[in-house]
Structures are given as structure tokens and as C-alpha cells.
C-alpha atoms as a PDB file:
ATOM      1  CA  UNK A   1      47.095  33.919  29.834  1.00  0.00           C
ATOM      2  CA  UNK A   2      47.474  30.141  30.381  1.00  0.00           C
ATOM      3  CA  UNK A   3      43.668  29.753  31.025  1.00  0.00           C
ATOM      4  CA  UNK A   4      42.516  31.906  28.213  1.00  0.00           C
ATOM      5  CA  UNK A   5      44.119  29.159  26.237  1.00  0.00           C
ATOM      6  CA  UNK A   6      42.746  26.363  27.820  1.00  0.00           C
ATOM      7  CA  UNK A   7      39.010  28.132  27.449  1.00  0.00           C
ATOM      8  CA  UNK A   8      39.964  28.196  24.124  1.00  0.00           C
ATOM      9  CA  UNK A   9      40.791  24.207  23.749  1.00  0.00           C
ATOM     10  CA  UNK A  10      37.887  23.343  25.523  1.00  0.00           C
ATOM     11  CA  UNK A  11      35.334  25.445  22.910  1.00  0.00           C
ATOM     12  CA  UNK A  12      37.037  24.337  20.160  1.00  0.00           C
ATOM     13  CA  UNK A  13      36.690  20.600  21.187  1.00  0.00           C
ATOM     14  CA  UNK A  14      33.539  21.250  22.690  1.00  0.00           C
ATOM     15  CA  UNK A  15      32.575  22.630  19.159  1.00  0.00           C
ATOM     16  CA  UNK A  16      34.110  19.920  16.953  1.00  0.00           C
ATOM     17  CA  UNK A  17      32.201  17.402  19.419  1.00  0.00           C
ATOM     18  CA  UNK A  18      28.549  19.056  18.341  1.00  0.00           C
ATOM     19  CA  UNK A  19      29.469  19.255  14.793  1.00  0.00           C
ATOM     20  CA  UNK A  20      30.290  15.638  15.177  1.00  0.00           C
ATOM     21  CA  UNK A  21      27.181  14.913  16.471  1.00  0.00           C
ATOM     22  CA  UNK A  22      25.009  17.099  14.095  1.00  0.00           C
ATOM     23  CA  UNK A  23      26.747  15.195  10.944  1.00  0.00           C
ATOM     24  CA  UNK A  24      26.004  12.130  12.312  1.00  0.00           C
ATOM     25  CA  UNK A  25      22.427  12.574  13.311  1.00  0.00           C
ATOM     26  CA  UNK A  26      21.859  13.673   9.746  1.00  0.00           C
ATOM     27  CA  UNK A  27      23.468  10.752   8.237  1.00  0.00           C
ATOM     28  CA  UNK A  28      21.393   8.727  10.355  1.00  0.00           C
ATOM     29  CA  UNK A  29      18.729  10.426   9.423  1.00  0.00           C
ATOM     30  CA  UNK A  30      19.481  10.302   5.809  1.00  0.00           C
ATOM     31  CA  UNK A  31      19.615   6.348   5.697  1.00  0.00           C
ATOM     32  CA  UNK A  32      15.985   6.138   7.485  1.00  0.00           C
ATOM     33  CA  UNK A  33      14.911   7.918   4.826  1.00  0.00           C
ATOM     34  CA  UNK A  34      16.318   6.052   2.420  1.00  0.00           C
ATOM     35  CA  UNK A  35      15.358   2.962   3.683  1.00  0.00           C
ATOM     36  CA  UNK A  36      11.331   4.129   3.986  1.00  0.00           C
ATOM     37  CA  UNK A  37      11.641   5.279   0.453  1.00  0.00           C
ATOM     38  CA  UNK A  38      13.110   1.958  -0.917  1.00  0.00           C
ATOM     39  CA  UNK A  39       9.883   0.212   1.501  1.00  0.00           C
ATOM     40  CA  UNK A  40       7.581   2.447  -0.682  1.00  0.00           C
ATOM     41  CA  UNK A  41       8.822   1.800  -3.846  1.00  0.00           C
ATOM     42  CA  UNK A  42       8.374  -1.776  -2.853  1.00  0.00           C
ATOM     43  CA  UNK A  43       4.880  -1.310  -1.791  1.00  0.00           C
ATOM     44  CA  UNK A  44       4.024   0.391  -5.249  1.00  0.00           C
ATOM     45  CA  UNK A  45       5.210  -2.822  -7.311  1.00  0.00           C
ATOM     46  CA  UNK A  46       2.426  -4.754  -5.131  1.00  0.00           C
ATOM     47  CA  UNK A  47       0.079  -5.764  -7.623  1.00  0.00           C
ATOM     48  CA  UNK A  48       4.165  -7.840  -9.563  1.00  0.00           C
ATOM     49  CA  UNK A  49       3.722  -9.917  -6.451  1.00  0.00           C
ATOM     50  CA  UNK A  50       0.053 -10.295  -6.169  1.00  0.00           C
ATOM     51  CA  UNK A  51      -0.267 -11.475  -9.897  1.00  0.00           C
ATOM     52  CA  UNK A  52      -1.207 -14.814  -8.528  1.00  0.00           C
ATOM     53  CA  UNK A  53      -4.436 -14.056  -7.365  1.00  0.00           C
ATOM     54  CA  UNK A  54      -5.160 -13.296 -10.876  1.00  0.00           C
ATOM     55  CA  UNK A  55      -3.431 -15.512 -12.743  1.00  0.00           C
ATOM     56  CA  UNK A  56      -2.677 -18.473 -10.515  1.00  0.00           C
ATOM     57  CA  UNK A  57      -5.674 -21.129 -11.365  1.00  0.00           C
ATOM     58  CA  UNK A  58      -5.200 -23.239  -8.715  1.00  0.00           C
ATOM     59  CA  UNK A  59      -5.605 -20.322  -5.732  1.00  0.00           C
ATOM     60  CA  UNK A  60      -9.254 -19.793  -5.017  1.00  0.00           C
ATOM     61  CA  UNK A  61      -8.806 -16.976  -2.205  1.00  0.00           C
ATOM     62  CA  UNK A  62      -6.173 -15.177  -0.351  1.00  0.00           C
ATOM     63  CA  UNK A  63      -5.901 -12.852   2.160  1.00  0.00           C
ATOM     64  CA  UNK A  64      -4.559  -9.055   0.897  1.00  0.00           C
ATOM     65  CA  UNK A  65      -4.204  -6.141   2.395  1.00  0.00           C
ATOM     66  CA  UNK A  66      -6.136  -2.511   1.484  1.00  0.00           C
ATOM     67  CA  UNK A  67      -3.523  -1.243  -0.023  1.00  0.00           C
ATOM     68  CA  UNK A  68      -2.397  -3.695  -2.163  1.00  0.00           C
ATOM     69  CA  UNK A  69      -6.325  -4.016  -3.280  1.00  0.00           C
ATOM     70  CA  UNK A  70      -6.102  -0.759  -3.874  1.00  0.00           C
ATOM     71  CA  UNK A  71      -3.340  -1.613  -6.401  1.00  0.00           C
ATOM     72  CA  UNK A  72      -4.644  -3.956  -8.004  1.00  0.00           C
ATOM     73  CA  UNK A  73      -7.243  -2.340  -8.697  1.00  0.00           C
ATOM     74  CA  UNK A  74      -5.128   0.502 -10.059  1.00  0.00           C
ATOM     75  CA  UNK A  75      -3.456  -2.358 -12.266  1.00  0.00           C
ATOM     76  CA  UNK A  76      -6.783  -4.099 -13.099  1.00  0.00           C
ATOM     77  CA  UNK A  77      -8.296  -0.821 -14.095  1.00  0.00           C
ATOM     78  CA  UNK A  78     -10.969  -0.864 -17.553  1.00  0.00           C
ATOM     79  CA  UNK A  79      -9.252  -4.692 -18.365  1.00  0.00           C
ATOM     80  CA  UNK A  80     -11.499  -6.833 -19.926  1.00  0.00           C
ATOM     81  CA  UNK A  81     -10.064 -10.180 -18.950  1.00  0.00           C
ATOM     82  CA  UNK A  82     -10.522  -9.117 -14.862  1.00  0.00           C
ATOM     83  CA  UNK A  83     -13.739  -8.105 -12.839  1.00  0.00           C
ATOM     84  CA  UNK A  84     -13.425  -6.755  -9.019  1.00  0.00           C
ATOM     85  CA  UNK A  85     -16.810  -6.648  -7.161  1.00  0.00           C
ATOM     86  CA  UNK A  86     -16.684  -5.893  -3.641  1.00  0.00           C
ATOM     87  CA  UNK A  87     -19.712  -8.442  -2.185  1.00  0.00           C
ATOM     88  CA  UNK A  88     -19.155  -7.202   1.694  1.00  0.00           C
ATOM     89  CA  UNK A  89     -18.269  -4.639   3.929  1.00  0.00           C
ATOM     90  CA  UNK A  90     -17.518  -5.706   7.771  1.00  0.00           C
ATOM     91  CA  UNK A  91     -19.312  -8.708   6.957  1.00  0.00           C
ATOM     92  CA  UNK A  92     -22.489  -7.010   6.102  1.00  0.00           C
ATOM     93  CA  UNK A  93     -23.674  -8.499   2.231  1.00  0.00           C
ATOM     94  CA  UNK A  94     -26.154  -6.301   2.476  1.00  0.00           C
ATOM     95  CA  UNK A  95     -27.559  -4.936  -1.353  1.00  0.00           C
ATOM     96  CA  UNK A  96     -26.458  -1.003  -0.218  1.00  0.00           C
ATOM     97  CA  UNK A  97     -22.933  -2.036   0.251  1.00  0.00           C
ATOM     98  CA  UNK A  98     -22.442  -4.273  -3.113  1.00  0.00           C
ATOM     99  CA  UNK A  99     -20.279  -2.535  -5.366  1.00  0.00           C
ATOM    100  CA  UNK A 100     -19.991  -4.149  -8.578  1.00  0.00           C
ATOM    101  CA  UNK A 101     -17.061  -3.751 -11.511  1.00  0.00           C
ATOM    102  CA  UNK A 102     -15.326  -1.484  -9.440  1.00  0.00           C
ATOM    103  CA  UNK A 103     -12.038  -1.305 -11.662  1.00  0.00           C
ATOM    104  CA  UNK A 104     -14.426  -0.268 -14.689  1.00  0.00           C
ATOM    105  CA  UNK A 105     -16.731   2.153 -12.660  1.00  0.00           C
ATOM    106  CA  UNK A 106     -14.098   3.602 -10.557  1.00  0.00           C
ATOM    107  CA  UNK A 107     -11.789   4.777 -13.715  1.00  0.00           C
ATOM    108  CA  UNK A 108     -11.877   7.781 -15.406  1.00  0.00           C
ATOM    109  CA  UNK A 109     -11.600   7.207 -18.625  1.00  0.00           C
ATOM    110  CA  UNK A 110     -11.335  10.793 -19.440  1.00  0.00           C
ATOM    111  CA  UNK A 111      -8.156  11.161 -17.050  1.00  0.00           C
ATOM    112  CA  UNK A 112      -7.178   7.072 -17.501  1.00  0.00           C
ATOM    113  CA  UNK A 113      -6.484   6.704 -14.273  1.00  0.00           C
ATOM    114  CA  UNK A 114      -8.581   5.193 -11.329  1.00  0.00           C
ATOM    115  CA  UNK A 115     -10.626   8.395  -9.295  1.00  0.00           C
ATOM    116  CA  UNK A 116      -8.713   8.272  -6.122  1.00  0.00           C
ATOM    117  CA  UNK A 117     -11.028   9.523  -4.076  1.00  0.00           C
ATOM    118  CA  UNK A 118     -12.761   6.400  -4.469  1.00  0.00           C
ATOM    119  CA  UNK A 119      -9.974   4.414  -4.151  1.00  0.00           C
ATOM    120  CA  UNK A 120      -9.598   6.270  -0.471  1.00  0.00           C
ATOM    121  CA  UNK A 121     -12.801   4.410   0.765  1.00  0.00           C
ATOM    122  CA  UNK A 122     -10.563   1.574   1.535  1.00  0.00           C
ATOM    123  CA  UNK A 123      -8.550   1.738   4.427  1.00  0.00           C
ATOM    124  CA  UNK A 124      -4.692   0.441   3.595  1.00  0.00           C
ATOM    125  CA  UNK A 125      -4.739  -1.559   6.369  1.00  0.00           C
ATOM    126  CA  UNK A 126      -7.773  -3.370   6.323  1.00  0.00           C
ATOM    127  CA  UNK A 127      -7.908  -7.686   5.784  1.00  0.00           C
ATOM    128  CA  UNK A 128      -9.262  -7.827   2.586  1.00  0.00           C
ATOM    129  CA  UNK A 129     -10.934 -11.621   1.226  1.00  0.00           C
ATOM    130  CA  UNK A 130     -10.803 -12.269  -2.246  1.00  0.00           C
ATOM    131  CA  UNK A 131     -12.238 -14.672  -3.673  1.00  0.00           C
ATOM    132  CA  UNK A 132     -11.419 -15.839  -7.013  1.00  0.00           C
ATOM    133  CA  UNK A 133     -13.710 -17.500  -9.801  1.00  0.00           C
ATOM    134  CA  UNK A 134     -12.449 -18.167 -12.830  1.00  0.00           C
ATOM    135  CA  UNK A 135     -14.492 -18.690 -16.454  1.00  0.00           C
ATOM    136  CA  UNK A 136     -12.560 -19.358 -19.212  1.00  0.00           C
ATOM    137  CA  UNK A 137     -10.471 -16.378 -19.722  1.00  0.00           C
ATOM    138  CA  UNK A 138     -12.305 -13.824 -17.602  1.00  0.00           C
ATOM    139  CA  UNK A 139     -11.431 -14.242 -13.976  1.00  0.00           C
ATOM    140  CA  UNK A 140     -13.799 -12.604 -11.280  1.00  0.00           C
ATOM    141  CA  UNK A 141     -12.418 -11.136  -7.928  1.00  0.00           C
ATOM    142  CA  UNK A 142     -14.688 -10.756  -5.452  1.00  0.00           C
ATOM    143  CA  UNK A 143     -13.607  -8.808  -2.214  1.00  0.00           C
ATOM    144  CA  UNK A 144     -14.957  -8.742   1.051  1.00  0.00           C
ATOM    145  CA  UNK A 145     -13.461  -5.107   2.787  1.00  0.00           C
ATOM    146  CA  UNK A 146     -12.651  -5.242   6.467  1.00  0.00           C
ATOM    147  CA  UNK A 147     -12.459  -8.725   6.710  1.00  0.00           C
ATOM    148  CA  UNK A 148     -12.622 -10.572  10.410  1.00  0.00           C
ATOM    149  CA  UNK A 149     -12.500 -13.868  10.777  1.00  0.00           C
ATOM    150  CA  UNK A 150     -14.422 -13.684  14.124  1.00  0.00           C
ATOM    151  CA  UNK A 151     -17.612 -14.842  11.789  1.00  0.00           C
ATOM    152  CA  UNK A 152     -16.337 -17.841  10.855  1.00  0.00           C
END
């Protein structure tokens, strides 16, 4: 009788130990999601932090990534004031892979939002060089996609 009870102890604190463990795995778990959803938020209030490029006069170029080109462009989308042309791809400026007024030719003005499967022809983590050139109040970004400064 004396060891049915101590069978007994053991489960049950064998039991509360698990359940211990479960809870705390899924609070753990809870907080690194919570913490990669806060990142993305971040990540979609990009082109807030990248308004220099735009509207900072004395920055000629920067270095950006894909995605937040790709929000910029989403930002810069059918605005008059703002032109994106990408001149380059891999450093290759040849004619085939110019792409100019992307942020007007890539919206739908139908939907009013930029297509996104165009948008997915730039990788998120690619270097991205823009270079800026300003005329009066029209300012002119011109992106080179995939970016290496190997050429240089």
C-alpha cells in the first residue's frame, strides 16, 4: 500500500513537471511571435524612414534594400511629383532590362494598388542603388537591382 502511494506522488509530480514545461514552451513561443510580428510591422512603415531619399535634397544616392524598394514604390505609386526607373539589373544597362516609370506602369489603376506580381520581380534582399536627381519639384529615382559593388 505504501508504494502505491509513492507511484502515485511520483506521476503526479512527474505530471505537474510536463505541464510546467508545455506552458512555458508556449509562452516562449508566444513572445517570438510577438516579437517577429512587431519586426514586420516595422518593416511595413519602411518607406516613414526612407522619406529621405525622396525628399532629402542634399542625398544624391543611398543604398536600400528590395524590400524597402518595393515599398516605396508601393508609397510612390501613380504620384506625380516622383519617377522610379530601374536603369540596371546585375549591372547589365542593357536597353531589354530598362524599365522606365515603374510606380506609374506597375499600378493598377483599376484595383489602386501596385500589381504585385510585378512587384515580386525584386528579390527583398537584394542591394538596391538609387540614385537621385532632382528638377524642381519632380524628383527622379533611378535604381540599379542587384547591386554589387565588385564593378566599381
Amino acid at each position: 500500500m505504501d508504494e502505491d502511494f509513492g507511484i502515485k506522488a511520483m506521476f503526479i509530480g512527474l505530471s505537474v513537471f510536463v505541464a510546467m514545461l508545455v506552458l512555458t514552451l508556449l509562452v516562449n513561443y508566444y513572445n517570438v511571435a510577438k516579437g517577429i510580428s512587431k519586426q514586420a510591422q516595422l518593416k511595413m512603415d519602411i518607406p516613414e524612414t526612407f522619406d529621405a531619399i525622396v525628399k532629402n535634397h542634399n542625398q544624391v544616392e543611398d543604398k536600400i534594400s528590395g524590400a524597402e524598394l518595393q515599398s516605396l514604390i508601393r508609397k510612390y505609386a501613380y504620384d506625380d511629383t516622383v519617377t522610379i526607373n530601374i536603369v540596371s539589373v546585375s549591372n547589365d544597362d542593357s536597353p531589354e532590362k530598362k524599365q522606365y516609370h515603374i510606380n506609374k506602369t506597375w499600378f493598377d489603376s483599376s484595383l489602386g494598388i501596385v500589381k504585385e506580381t510585378m512587384l515580386s520581380t525584386i528579390n527583398p534582399s537584394w542591394v538596391i542603388l538609387v540614385e537621385k536627381e532632382i528638377s524642381g519639384t519632380h524628383t527622379t529615382l533611378n535604381v540599379h537591382l542587384d547591386y554589387t559593388i565588385d564593378v566599381l
